[in-house]
Protein backbone atom coordinates (compact mmCIF):
# COMPACT_ATOMS: atom_id res chain seq x y z
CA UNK A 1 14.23 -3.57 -11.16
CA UNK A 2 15.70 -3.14 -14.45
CA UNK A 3 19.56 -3.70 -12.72
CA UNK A 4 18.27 -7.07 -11.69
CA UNK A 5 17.48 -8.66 -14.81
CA UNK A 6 21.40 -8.41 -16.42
CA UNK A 7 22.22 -9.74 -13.43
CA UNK A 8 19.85 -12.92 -13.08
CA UNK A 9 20.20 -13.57 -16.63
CA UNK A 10 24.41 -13.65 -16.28
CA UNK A 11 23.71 -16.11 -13.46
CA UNK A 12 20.91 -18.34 -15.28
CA UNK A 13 23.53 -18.80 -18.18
CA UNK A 14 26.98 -19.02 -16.80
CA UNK A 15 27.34 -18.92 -12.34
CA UNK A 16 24.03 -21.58 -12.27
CA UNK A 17 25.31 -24.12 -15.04
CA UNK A 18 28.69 -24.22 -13.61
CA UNK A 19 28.05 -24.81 -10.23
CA UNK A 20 29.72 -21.48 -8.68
CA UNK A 21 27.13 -20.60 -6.34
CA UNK A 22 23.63 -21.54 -5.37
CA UNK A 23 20.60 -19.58 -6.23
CA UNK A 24 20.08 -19.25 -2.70
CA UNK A 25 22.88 -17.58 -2.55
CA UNK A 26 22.38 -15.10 -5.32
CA UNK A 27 19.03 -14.25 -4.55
CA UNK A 28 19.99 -13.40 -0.59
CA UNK A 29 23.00 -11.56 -1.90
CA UNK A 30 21.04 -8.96 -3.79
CA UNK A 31 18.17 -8.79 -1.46
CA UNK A 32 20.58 -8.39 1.54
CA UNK A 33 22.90 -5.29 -0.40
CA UNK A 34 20.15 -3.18 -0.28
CA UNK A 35 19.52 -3.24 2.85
CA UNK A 36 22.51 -0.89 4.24
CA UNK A 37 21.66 1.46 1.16
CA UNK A 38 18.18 2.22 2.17
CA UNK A 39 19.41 2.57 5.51
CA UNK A 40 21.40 5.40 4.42
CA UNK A 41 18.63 6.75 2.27
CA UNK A 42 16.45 6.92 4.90
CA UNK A 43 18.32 9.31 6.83
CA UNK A 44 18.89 11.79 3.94
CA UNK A 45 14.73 11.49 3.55
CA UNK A 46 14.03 11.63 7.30
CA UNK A 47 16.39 15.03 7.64
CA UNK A 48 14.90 16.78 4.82
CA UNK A 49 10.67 15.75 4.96
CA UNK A 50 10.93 15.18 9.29
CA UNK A 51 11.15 19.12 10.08
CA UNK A 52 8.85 20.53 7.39
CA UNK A 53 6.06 18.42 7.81
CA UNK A 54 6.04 17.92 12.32
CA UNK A 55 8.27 20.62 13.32
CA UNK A 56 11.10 20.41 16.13
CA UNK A 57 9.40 20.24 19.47
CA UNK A 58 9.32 16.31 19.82
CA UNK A 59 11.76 14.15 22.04
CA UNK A 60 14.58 12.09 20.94
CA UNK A 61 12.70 9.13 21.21
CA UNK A 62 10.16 10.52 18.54
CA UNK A 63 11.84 11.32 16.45
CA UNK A 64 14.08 8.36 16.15
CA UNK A 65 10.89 5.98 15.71
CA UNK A 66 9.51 8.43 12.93
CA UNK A 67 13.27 7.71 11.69
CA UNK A 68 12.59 4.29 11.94
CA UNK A 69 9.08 4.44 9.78
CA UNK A 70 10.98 6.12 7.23
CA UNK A 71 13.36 3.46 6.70
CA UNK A 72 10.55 0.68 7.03
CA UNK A 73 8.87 2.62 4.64
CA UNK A 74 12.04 2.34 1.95
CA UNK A 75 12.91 -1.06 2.94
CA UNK A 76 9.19 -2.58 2.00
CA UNK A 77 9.54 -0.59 -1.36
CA UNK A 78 13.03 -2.33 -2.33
CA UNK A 79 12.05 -6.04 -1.07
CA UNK A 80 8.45 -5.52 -2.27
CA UNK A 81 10.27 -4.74 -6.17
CA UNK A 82 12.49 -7.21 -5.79
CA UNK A 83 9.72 -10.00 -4.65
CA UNK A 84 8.18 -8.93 -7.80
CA UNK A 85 10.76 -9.13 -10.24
CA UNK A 86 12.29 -12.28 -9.44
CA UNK A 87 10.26 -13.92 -11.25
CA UNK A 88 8.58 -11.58 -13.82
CA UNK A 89 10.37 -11.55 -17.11
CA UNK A 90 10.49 -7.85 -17.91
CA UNK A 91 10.22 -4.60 -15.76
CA UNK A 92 7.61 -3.91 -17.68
CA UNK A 93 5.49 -6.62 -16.70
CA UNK A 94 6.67 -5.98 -12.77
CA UNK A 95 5.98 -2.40 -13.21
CA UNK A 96 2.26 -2.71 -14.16
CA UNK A 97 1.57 -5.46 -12.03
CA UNK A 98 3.51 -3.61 -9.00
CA UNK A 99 1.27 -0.23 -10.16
CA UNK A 100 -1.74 -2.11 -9.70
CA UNK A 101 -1.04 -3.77 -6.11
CA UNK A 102 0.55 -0.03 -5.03
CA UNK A 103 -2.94 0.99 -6.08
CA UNK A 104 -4.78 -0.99 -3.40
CA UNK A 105 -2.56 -0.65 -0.86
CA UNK A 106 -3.45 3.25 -1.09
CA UNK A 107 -6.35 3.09 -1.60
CA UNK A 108 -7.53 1.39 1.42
CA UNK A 109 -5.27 2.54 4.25
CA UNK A 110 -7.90 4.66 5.90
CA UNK A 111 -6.87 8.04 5.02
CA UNK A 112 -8.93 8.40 1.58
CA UNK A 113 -11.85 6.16 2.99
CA UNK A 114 -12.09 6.16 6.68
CA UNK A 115 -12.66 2.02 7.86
CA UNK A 116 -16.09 2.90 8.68
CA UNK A 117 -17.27 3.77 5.42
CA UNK A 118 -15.80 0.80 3.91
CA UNK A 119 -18.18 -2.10 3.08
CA UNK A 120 -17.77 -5.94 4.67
CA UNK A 121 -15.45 -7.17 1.77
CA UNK A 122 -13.10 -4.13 1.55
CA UNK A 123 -12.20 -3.95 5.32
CA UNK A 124 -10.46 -6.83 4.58
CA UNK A 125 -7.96 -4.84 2.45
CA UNK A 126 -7.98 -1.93 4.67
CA UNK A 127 -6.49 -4.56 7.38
CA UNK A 128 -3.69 -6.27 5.41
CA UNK A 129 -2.76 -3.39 3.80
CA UNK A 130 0.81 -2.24 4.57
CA UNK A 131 0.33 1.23 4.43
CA UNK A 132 -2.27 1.28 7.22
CA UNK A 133 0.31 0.27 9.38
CA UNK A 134 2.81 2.74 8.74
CA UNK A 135 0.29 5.84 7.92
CA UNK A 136 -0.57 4.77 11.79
CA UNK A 137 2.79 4.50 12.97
CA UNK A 138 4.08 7.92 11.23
CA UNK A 139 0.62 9.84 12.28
CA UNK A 140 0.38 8.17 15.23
CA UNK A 141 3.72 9.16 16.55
CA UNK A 142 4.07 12.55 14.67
CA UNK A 143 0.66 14.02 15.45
CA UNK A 144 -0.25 12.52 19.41
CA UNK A 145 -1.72 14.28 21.51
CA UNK A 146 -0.88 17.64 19.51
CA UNK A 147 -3.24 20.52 20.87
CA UNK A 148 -5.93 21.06 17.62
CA UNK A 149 -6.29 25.09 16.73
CA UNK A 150 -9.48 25.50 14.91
CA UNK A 151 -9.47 28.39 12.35
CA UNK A 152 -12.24 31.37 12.17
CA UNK A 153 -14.35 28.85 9.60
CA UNK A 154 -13.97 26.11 11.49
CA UNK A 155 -15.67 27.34 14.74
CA UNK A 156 -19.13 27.12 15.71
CA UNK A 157 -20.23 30.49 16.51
CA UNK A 158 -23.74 30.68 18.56
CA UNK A 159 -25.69 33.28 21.14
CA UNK A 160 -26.50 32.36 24.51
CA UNK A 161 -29.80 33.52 26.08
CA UNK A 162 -30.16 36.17 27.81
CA UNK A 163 -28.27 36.86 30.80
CA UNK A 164 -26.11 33.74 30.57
CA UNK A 165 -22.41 33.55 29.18
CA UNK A 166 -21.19 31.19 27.06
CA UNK A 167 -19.38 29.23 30.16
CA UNK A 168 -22.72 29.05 31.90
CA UNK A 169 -24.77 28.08 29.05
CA UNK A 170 -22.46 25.29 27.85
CA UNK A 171 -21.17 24.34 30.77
CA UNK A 172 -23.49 20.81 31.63
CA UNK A 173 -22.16 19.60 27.78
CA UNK A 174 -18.78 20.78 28.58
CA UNK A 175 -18.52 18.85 31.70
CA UNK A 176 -20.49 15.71 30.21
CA UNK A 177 -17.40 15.49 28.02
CA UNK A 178 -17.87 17.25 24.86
CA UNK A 179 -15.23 16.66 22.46
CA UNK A 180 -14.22 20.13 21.65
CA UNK A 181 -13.47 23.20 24.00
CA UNK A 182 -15.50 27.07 24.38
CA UNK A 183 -13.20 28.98 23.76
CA UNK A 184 -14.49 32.63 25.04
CA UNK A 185 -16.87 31.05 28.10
CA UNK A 186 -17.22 34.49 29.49
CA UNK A 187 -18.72 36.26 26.44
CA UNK A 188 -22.04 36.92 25.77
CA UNK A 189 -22.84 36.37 22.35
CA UNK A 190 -21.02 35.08 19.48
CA UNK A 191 -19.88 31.60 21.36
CA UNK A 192 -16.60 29.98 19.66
CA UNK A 193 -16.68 26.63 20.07
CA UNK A 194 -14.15 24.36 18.25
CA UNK A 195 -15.28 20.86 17.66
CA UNK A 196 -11.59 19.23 18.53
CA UNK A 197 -9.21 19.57 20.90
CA UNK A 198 -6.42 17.56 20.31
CA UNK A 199 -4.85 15.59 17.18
CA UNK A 200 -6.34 12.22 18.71
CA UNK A 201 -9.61 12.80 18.11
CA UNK A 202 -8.97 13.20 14.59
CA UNK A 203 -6.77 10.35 13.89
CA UNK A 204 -9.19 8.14 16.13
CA UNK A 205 -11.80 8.59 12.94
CA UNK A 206 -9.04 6.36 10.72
CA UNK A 207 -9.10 4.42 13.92
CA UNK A 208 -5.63 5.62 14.41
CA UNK A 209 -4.35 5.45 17.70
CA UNK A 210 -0.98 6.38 18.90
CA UNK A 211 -0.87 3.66 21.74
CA UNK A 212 -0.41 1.53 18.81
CA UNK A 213 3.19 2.65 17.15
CA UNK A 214 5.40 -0.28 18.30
CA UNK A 215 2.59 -2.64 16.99
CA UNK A 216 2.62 -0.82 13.74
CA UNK A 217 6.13 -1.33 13.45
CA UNK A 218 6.42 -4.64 14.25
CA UNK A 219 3.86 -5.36 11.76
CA UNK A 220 6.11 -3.36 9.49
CA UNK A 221 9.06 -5.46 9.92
CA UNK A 222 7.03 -8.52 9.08
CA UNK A 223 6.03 -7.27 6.13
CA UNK A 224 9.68 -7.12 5.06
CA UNK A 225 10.53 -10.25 5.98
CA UNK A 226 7.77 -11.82 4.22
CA UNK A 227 8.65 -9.62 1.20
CA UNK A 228 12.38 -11.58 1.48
CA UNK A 229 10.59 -14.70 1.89
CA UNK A 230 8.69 -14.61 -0.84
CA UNK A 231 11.03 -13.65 -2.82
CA UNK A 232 13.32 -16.73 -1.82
CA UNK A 233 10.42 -18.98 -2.47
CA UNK A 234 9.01 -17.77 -5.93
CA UNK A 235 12.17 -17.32 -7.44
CA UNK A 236 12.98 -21.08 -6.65
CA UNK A 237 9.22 -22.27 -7.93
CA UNK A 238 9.43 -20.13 -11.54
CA UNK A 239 13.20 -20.20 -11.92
CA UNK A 240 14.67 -22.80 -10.40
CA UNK A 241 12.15 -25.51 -10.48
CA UNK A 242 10.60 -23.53 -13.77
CA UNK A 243 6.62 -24.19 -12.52
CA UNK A 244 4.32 -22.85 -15.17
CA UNK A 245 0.31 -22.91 -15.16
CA UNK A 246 0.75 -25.51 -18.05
CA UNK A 247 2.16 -28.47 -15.78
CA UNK A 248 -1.12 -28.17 -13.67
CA UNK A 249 -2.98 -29.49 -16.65
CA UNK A 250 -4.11 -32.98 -16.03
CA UNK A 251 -2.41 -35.70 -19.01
CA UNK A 252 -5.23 -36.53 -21.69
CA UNK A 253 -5.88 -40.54 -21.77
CA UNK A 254 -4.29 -42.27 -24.51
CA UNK A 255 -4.20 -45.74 -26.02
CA UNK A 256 -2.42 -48.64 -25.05
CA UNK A 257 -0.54 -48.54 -28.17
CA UNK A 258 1.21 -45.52 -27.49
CA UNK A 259 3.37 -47.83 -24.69
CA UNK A 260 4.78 -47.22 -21.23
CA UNK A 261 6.96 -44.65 -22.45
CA UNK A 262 4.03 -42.05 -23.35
CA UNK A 263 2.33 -42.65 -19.73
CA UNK A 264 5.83 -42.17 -18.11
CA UNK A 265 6.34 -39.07 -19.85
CA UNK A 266 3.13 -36.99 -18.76
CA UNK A 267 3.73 -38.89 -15.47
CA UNK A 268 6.56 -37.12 -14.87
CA UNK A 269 4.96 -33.51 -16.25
CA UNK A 270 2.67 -34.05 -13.10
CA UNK A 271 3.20 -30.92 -10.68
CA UNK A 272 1.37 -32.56 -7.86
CA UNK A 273 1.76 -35.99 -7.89
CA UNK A 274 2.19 -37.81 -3.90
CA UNK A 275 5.88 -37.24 -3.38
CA UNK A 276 5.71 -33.67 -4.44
CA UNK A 277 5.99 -31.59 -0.85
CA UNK A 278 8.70 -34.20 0.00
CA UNK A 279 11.01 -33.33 -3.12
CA UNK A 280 9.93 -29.46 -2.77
CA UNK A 281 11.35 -29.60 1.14
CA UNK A 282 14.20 -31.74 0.39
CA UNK A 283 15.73 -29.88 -2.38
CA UNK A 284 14.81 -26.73 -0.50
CA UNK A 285 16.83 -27.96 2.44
CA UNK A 286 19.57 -29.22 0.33
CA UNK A 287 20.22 -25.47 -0.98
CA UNK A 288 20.34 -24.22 2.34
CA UNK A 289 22.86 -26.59 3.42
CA UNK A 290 25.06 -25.13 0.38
């Protein structure tokens, strides 16, 4: 963020005045160089946090789409920043307000707060949140289907009655399709039974499926692009067409002796007034067509 502002400040007061380029053209031109930086950046991150965290027994193809979170993942950060401070006067100000909306986001992407325990307004969150999308796509895709090993805690350890072993006693809730798995069903006494068997179950309680990974990253990619577009449109409503809350205030009534030149003059301070969307498109298209 704080590279940006010498930069759109050199442009405001010398490239804009004189006509060199568009804004259009600016504001693409830094949103579009990051791109093949994050790129690389995402491979440096992907090698060194891929490994660690999910090991080396997937296929090719999973571990170039968990390659392919990871760079969603950096490319939202950069056009998400620079949607932000396009417009905001200070890093400060884009920092705090960025902070805040970073906040939500993790909040309410079902890992800390699983959907279910959410009340009616905050689902709402939970669903346009961009990191639900990509905590799905990168546990989704990391984590299916993975066999679940239940430590010595984690088991449920019971007696059968007498004469029966554990296979026998459990075996009408086995077969009515329990969710976990005996794990000694010839024993006994002192049943181990392990609540999960496999890493779906447990991502299907952030309602987290991994049938859903090319969704998630499409979504992904759309959040991107709308970060671009935004960022395109706001910086031509506060910077171009300089928009402030102020214009939206409706003109106080005055005299007739203060003439047709007063009236004209708050007339034109109008934000809305009828021909508004037509000037907004036309001078819109007009920059494009630079």
């Amino acid at each position: 963020m704080s590279r940006f502002l010498p930069q759109r400040a050199l442009f405001e007061v010398r490239e804009a005045p004189s006509k060199m380029y568009s804004w259009l053209a600016f504001v693409l031109a830094n949103i579009l160089v990051e791109i093949p930086y994050q790129m690389f950046l995402s491979v440096v991150v992907w090698a060194c946090w891929y490994s660690p965290v999910f090991g080396i027994h997937h296929d090719a193809t999973t571990r170039a789409m968990m390659w392919v979170f990871c760079m969603q993942f950096l490319l939202f950060g950069a056009t998400w920043a620079q949607m932000l401070i396009f417009v905001m006067p200070n890093t400060e100000t884009a920092g705090a307000l960025s902070t805040i909306l970073f906040t939500l986001t993790l909040q309410f992407n079902g890992v800390l707060q699983p959907p279910t325990a959410l009340p009616g307004f905050w689902i709402f969150m939970y669903r346009v949140s961009p990191f639900t999308y990509l905590i799905g796509g990168w546990a989704g895709t990391g984590l299916a289907d993975r066999a679940v090993v239940c430590a010595e805690n984690e088991l449920a350890i019971f007696d059968p009655p007498a004469g029966q072993t554990c296979g026998a006693y459990l075996s009408a809730y086995l077969e009515g399709g329990a969710p976990g798995a005996l794990l000694n069903p010839s024993a006994v006494s002192q049943c181990e039974y392990c609540p999960l068997r496999n890493a779906n179950q447990f991502l299907a309680g952030s309602w987290i499926h991994p049938s859903e990974k090319y969704q998630n990253m499409g979504i992904l990619f759309a959040y991107i692009a709308f970060n671009m577009f935004a960022a395109v449109v706001l910086y031509y409503v506060f910077r171009v067409r300089r928009f402030s809350i102020k214009s939206l205030r409706k003109p106080r009534p005055h005299s007739e002796g203060h003439g047709k030149q007063v009236e004209g003059k708050h007339h034109r301070n109008r934000l809305f007034y009828p021909g508004f969307y037509f000037h907004f498109a036309l001078a819109l298209l007009r920059n494009l067509a630079r």
